[in-house]
PDB file of N, CA and C in Angstrom:
ATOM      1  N   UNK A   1      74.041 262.931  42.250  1.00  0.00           N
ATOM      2  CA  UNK A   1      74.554 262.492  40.972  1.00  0.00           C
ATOM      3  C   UNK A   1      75.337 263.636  40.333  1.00  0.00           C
ATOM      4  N   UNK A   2      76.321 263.109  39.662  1.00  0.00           N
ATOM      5  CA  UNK A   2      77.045 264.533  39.005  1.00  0.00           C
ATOM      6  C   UNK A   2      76.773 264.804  37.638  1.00  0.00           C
ATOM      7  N   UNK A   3      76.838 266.148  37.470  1.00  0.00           N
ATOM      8  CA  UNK A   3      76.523 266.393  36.246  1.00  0.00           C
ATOM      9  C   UNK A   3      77.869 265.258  34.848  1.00  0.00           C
ATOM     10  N   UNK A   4      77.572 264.971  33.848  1.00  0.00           N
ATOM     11  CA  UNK A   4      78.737 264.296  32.767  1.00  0.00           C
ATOM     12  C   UNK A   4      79.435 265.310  31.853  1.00  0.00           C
ATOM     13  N   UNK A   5      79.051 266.739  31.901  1.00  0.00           N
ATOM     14  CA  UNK A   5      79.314 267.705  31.137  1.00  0.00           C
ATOM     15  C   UNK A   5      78.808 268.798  31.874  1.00  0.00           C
ATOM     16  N   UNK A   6      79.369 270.061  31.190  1.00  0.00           N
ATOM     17  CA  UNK A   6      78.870 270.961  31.496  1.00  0.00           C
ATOM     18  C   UNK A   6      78.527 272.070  29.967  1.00  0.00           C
ATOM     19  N   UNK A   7      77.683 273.017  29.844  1.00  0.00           N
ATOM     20  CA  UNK A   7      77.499 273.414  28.871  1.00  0.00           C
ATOM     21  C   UNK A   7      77.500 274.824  28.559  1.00  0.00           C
ATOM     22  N   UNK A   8      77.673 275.331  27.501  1.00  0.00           N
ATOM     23  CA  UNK A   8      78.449 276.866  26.842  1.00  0.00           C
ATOM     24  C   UNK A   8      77.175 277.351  26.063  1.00  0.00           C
ATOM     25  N   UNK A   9      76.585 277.770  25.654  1.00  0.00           N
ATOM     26  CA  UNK A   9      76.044 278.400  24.827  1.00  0.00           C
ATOM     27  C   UNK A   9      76.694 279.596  24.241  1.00  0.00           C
ATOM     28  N   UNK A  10      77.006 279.849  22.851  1.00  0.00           N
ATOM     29  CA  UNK A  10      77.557 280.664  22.143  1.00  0.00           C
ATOM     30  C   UNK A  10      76.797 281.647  21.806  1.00  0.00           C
ATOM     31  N   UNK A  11      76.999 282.596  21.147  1.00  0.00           N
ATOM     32  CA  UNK A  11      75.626 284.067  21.328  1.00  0.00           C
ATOM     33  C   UNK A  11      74.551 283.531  20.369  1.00  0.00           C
ATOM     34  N   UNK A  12      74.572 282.931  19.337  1.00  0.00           N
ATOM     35  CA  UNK A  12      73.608 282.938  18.586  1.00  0.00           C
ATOM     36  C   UNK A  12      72.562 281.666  19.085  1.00  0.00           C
ATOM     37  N   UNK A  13      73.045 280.649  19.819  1.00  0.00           N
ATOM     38  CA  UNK A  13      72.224 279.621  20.555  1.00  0.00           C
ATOM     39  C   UNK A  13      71.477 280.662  21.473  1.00  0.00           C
ATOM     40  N   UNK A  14      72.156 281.604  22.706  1.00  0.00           N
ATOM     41  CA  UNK A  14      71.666 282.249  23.248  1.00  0.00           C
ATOM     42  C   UNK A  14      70.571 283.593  22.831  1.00  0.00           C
ATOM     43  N   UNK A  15      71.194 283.527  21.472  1.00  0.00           N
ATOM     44  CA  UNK A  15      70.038 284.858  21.148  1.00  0.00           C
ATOM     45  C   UNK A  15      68.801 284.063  20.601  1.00  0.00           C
ATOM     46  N   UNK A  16      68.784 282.326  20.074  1.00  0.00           N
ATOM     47  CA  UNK A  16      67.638 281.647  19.481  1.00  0.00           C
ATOM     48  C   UNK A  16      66.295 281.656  20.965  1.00  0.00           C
ATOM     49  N   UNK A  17      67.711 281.389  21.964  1.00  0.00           N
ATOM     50  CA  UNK A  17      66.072 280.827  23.323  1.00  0.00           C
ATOM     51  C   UNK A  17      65.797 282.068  23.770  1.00  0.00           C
ATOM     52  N   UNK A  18      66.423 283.494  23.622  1.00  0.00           N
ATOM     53  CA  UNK A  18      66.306 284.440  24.291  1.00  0.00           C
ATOM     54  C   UNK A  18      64.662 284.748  23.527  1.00  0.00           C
ATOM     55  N   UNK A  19      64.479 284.292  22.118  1.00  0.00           N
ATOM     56  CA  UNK A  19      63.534 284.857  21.295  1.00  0.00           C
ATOM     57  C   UNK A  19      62.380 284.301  21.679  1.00  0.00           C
ATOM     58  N   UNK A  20      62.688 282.768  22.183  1.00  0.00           N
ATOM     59  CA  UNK A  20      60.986 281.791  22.653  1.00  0.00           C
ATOM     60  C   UNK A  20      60.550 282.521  23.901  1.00  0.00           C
ATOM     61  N   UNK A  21      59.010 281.978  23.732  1.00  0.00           N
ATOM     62  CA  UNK A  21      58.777 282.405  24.797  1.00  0.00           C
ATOM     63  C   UNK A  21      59.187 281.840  26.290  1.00  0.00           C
ATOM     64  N   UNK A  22      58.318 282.708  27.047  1.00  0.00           N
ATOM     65  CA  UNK A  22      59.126 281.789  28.356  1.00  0.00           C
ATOM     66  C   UNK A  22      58.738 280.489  28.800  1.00  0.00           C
ATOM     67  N   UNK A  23      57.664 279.860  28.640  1.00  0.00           N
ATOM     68  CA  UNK A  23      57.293 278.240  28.477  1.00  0.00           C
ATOM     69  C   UNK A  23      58.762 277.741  27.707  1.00  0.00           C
ATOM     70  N   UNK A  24      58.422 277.934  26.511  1.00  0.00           N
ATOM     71  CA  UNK A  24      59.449 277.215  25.743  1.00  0.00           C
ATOM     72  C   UNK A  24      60.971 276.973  26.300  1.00  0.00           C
ATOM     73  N   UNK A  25      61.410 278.661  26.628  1.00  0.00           N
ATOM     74  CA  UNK A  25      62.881 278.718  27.272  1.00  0.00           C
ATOM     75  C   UNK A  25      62.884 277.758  28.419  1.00  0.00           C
ATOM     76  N   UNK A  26      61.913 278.174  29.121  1.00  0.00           N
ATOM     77  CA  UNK A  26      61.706 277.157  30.585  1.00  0.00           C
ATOM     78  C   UNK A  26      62.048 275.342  30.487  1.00  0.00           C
ATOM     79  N   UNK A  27      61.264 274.970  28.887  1.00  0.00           N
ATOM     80  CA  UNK A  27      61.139 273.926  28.488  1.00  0.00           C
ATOM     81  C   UNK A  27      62.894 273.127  27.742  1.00  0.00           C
ATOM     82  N   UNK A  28      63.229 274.360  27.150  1.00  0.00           N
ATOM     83  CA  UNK A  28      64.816 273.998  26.475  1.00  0.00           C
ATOM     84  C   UNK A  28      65.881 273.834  27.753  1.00  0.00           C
ATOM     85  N   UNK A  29      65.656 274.626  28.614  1.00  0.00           N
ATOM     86  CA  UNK A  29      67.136 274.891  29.342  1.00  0.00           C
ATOM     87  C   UNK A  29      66.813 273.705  30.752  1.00  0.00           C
ATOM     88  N   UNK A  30      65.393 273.257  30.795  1.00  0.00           N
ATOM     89  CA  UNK A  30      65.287 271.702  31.409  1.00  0.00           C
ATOM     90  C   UNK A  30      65.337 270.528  30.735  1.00  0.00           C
ATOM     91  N   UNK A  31      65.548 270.475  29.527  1.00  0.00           N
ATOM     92  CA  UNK A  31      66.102 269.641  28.962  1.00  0.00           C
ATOM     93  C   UNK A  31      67.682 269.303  28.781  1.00  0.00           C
ATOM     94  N   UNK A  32      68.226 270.195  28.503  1.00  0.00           N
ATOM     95  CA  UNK A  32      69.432 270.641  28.438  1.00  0.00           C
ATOM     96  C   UNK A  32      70.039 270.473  29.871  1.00  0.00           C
ATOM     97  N   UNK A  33      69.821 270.886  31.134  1.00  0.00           N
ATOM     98  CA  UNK A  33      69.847 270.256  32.047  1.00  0.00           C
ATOM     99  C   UNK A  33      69.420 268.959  32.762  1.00  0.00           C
ATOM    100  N   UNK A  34      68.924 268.442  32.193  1.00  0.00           N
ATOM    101  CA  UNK A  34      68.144 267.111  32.538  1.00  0.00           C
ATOM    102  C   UNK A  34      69.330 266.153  31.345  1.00  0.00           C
ATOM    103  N   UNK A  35      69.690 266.453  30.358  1.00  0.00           N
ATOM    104  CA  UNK A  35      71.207 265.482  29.648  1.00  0.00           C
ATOM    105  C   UNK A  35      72.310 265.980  30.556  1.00  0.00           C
ATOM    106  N   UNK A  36      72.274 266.690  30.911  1.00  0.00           N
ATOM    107  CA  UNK A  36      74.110 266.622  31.777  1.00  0.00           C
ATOM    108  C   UNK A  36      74.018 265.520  32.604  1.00  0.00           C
ATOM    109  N   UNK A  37      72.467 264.705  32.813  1.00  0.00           N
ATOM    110  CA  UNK A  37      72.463 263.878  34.393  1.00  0.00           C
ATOM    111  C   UNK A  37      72.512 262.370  33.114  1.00  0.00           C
ATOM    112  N   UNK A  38      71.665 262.202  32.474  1.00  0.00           N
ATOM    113  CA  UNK A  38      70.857 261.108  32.141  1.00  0.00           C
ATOM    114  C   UNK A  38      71.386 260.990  30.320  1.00  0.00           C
ATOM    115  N   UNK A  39      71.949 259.472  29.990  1.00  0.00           N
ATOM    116  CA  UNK A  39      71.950 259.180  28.553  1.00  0.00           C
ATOM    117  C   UNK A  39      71.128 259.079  27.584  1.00  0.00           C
ATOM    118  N   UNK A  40      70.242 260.182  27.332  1.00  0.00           N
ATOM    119  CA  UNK A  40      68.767 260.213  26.575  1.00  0.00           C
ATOM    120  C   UNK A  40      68.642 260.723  25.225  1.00  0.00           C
ATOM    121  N   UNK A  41      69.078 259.684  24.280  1.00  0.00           N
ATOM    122  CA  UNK A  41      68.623 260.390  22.729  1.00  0.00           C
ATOM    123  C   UNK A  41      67.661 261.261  22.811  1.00  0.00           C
ATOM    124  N   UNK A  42      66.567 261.344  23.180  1.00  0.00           N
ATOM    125  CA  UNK A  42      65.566 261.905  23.185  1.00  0.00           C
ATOM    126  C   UNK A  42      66.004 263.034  23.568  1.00  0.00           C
ATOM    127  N   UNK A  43      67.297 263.459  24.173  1.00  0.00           N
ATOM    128  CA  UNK A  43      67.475 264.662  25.026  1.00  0.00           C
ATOM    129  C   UNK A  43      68.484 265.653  23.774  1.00  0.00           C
ATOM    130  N   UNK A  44      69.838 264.646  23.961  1.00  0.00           N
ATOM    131  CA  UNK A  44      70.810 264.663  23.140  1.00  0.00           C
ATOM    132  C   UNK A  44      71.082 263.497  22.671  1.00  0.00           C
ATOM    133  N   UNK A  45      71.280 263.912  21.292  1.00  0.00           N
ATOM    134  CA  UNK A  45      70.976 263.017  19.728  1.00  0.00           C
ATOM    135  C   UNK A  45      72.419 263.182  19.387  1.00  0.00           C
ATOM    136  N   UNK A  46      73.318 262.673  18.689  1.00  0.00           N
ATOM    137  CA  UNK A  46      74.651 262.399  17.598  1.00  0.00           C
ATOM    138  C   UNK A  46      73.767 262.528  16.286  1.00  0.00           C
ATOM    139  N   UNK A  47      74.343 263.585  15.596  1.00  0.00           N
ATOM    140  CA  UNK A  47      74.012 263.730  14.218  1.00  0.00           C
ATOM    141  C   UNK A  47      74.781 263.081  13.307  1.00  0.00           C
ATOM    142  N   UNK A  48      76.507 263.212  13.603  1.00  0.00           N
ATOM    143  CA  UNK A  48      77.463 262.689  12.758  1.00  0.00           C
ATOM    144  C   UNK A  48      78.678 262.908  13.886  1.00  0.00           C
ATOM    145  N   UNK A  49      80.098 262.458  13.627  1.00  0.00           N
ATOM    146  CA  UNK A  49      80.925 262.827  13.831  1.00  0.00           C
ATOM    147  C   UNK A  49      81.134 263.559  14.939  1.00  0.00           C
ATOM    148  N   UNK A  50      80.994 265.018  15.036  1.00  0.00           N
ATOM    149  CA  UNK A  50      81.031 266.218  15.695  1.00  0.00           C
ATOM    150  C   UNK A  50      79.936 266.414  16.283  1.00  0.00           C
ATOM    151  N   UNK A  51      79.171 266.560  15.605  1.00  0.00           N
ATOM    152  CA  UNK A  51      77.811 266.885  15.716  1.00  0.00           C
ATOM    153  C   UNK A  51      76.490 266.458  16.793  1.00  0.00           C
ATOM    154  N   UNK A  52      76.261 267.322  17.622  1.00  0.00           N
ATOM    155  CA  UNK A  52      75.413 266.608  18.290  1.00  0.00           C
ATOM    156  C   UNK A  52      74.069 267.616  18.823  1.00  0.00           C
ATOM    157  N   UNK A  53      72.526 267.451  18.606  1.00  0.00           N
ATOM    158  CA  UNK A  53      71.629 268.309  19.260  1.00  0.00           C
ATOM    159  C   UNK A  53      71.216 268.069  20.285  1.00  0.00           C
ATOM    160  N   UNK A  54      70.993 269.109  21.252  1.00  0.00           N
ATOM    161  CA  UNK A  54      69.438 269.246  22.123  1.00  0.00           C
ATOM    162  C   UNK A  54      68.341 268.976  21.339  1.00  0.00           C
ATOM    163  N   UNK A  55      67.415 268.270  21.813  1.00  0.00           N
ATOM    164  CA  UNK A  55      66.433 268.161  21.380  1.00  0.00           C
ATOM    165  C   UNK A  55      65.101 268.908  22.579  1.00  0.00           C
ATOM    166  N   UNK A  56      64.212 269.333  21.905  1.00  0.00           N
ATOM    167  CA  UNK A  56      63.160 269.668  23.121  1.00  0.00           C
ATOM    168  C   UNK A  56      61.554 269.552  21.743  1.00  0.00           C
ATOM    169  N   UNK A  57      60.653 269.303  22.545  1.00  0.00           N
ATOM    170  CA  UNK A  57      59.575 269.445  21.677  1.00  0.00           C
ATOM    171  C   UNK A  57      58.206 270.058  22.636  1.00  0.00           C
ATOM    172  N   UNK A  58      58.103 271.077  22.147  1.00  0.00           N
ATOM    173  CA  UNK A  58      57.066 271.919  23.249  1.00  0.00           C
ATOM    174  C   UNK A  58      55.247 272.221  21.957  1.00  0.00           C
ATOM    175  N   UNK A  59      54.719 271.736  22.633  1.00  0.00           N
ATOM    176  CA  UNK A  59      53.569 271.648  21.982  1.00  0.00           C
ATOM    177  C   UNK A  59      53.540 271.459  20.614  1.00  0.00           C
ATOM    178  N   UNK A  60      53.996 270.480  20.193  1.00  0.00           N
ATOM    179  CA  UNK A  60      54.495 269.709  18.853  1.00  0.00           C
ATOM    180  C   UNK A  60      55.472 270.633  18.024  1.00  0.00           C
ATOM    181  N   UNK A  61      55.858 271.718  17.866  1.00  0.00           N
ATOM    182  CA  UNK A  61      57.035 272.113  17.753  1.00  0.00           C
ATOM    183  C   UNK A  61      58.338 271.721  18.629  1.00  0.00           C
ATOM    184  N   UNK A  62      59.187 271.524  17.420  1.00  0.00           N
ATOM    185  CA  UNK A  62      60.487 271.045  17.793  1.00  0.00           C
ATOM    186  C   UNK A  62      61.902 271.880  17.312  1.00  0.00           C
ATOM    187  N   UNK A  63      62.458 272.181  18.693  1.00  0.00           N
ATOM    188  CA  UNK A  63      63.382 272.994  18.802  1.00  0.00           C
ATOM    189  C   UNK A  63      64.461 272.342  19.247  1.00  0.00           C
ATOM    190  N   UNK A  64      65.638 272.934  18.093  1.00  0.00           N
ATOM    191  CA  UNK A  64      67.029 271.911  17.967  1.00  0.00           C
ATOM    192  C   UNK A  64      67.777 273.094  18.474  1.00  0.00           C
ATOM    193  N   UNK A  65      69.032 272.837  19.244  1.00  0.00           N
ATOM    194  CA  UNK A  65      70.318 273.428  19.562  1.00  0.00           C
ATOM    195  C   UNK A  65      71.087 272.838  19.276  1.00  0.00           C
ATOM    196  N   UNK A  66      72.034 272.754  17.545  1.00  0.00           N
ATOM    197  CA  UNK A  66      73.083 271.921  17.495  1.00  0.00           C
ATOM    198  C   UNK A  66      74.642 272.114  18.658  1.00  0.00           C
ATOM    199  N   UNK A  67      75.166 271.356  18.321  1.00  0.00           N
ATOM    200  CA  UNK A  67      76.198 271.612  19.524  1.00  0.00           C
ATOM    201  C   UNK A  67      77.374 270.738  19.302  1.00  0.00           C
ATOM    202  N   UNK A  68      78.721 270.839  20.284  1.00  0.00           N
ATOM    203  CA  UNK A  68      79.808 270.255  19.944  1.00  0.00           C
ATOM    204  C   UNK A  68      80.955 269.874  20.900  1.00  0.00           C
ATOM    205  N   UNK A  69      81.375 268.607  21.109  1.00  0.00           N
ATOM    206  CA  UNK A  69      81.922 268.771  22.439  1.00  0.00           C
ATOM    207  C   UNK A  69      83.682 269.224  22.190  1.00  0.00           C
ATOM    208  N   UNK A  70      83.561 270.386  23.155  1.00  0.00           N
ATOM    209  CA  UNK A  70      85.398 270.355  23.406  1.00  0.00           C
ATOM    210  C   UNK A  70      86.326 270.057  24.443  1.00  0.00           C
ATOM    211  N   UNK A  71      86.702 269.167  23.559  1.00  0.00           N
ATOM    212  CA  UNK A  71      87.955 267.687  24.741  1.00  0.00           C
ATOM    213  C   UNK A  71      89.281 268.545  24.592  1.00  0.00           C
ATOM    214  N   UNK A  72      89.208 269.617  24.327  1.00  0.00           N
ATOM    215  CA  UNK A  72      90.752 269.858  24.995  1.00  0.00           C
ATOM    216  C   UNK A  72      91.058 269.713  26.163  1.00  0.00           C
ATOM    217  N   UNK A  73      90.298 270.136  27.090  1.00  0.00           N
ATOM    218  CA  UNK A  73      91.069 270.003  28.654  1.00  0.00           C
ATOM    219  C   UNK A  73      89.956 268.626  29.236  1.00  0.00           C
ATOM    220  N   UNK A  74      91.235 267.378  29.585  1.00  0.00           N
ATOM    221  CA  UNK A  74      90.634 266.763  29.812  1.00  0.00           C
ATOM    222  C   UNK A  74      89.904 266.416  31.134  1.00  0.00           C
ATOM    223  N   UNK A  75      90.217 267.428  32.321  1.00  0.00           N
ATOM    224  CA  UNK A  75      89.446 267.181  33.765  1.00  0.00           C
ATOM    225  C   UNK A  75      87.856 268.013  33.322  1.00  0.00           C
ATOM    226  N   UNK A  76      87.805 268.727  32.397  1.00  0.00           N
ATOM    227  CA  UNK A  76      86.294 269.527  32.016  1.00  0.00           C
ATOM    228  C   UNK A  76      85.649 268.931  30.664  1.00  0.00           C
ATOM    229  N   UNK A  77      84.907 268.418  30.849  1.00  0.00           N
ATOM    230  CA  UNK A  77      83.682 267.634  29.614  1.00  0.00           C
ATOM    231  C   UNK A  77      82.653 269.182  29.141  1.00  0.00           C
ATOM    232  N   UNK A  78      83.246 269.962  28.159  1.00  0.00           N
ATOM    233  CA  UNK A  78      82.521 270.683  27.758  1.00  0.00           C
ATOM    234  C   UNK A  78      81.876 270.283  26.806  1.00  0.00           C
ATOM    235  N   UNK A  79      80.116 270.984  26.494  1.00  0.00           N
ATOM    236  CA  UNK A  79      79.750 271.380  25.078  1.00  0.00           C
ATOM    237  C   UNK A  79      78.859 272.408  25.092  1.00  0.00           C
ATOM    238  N   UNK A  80      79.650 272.395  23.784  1.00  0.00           N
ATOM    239  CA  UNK A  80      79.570 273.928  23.388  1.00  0.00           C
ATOM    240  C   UNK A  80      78.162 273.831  22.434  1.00  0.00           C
ATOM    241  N   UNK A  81      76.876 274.668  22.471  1.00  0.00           N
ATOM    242  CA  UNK A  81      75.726 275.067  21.720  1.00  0.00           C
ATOM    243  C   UNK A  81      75.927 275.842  20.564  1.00  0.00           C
ATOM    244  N   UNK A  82      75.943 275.566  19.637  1.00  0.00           N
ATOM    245  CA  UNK A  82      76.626 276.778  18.533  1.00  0.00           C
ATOM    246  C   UNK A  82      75.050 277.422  18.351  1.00  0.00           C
ATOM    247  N   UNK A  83      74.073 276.808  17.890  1.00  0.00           N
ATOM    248  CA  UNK A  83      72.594 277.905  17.270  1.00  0.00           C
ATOM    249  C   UNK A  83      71.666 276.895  17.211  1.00  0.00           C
ATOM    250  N   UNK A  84      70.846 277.756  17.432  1.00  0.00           N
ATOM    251  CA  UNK A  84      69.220 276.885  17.531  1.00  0.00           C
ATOM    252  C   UNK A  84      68.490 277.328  16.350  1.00  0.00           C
ATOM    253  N   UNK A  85      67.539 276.734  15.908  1.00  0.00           N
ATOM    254  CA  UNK A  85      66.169 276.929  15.121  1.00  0.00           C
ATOM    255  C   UNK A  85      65.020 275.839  15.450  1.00  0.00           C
ATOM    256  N   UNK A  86      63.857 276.401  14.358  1.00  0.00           N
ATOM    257  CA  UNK A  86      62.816 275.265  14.918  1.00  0.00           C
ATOM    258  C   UNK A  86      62.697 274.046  13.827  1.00  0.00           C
ATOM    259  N   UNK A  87      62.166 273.282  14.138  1.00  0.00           N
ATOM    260  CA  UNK A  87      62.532 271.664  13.067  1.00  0.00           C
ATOM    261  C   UNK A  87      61.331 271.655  12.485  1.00  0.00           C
ATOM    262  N   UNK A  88      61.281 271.439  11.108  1.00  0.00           N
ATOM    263  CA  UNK A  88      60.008 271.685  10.534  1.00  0.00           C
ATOM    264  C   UNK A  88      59.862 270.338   9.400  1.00  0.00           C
ATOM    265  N   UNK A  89      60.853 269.586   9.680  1.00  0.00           N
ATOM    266  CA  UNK A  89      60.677 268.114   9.231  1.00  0.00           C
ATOM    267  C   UNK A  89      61.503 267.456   9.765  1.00  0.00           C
ATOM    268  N   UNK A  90      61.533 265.649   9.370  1.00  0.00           N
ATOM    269  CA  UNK A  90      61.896 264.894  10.021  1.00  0.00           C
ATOM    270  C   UNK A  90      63.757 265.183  10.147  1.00  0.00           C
ATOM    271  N   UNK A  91      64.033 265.496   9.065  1.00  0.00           N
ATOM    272  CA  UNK A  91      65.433 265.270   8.882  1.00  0.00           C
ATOM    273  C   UNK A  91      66.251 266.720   9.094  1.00  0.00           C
ATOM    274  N   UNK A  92      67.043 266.684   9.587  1.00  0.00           N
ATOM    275  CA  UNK A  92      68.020 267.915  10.179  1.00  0.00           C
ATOM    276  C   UNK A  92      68.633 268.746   8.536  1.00  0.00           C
ATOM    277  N   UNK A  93      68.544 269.586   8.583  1.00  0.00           N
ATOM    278  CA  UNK A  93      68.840 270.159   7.082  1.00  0.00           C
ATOM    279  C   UNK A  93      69.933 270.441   6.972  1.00  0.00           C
ATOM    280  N   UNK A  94      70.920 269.757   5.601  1.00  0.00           N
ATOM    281  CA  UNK A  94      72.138 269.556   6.204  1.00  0.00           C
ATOM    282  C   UNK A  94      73.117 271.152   6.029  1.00  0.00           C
ATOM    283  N   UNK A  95      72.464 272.464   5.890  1.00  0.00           N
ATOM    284  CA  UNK A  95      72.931 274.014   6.166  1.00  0.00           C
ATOM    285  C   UNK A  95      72.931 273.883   7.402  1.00  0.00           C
ATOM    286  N   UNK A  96      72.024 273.492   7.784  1.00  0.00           N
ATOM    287  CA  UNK A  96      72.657 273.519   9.477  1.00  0.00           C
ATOM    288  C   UNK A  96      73.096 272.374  10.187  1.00  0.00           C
ATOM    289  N   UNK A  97      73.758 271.745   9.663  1.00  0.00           N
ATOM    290  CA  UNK A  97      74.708 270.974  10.436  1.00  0.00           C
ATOM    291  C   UNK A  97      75.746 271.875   9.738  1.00  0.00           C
ATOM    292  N   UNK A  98      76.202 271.753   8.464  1.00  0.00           N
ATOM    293  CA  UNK A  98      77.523 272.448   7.906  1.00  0.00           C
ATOM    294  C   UNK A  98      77.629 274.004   8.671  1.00  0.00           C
ATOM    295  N   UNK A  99      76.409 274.087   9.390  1.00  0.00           N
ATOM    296  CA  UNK A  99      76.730 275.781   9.800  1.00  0.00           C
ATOM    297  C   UNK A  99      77.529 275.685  11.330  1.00  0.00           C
ATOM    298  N   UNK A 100      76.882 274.486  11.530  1.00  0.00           N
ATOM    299  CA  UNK A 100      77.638 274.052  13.351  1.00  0.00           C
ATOM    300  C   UNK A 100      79.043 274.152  12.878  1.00  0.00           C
ATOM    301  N   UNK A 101      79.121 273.263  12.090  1.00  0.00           N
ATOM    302  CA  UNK A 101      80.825 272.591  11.544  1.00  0.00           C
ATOM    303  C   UNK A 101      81.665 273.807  11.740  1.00  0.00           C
ATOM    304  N   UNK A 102      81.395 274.787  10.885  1.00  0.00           N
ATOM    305  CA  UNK A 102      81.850 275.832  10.421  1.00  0.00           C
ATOM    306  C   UNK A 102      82.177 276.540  12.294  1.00  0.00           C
ATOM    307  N   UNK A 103      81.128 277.221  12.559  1.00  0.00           N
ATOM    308  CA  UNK A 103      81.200 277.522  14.260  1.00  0.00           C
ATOM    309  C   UNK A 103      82.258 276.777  14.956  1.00  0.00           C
ATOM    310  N   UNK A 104      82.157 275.606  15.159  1.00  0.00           N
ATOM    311  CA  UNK A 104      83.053 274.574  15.614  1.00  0.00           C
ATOM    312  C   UNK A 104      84.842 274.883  15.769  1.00  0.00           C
ATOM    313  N   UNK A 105      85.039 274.426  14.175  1.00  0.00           N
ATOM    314  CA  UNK A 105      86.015 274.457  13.371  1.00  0.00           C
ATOM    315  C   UNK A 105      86.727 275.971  13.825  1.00  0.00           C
ATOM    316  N   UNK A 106      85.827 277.301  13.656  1.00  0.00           N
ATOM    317  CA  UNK A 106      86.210 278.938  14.424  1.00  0.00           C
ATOM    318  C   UNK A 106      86.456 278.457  15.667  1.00  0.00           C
ATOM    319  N   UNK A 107      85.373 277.687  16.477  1.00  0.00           N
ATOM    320  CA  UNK A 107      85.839 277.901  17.760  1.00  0.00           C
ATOM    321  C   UNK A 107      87.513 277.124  18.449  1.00  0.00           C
ATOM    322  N   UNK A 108      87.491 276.161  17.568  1.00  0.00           N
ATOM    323  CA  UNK A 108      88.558 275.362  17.952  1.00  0.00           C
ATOM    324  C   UNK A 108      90.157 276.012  17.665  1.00  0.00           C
ATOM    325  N   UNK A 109      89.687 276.911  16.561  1.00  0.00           N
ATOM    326  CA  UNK A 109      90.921 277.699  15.836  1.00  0.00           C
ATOM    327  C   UNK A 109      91.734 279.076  17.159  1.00  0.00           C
ATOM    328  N   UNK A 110      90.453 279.355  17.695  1.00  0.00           N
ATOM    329  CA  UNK A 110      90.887 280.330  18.431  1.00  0.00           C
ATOM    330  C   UNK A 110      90.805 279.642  20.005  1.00  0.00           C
TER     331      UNK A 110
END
């Protein structure tokens, strides 16, 4: 089966899983690999528009990687991870979606 994307992590996504432990990391970056194959809200969620997370939940903590896809080149289905934190209620807080935006919006500029 082929992967539907492929994925970027930007430094500050990379410096969030660098911080979990290694269960957890183990737990994010098989999730995250397990959506490039399979259409799983549960995996990757649409927040709005742009906007879209990893989802992972490792011993009832829940750890988000917002993220963003870039369709410029159209033979490569990228997305890009802008930053992670941990979810400490139901609803995504909307500083961090506006913080993806912002990331995004830089990355697309350059």
């Amino acid at each position: 089966m082929d992967s539907k994307f492929e994925v970027e992590l930007l430094e500050e996504a990379f410096k969030f899983i660098k911080k979990q432990d290694l269960k957890v990391r183990k737990k994010i970056f098989q999730n995250i690999n397990r959506s490039r194959f399979v259409n799983d809200p549960k995996l990757l969620k649409k927040l709005n528009k742009n906007i879209w997370e990893f989802r992972t939940t490792y011993l009832g903590i829940q750890f988000r990687l917002l993220a963003f896809w870039d369709k410029r080149n159209e033979s490569q289905k990228l997305v890009i991870a802008t930053h992670g934190f941990k979810k400490k209620t139901d609803k995504i807080a909307k500083k961090e979606i506006d913080k993806a935006e912002k990331i995004r919006q830089k990355y697309l500029e350059n």
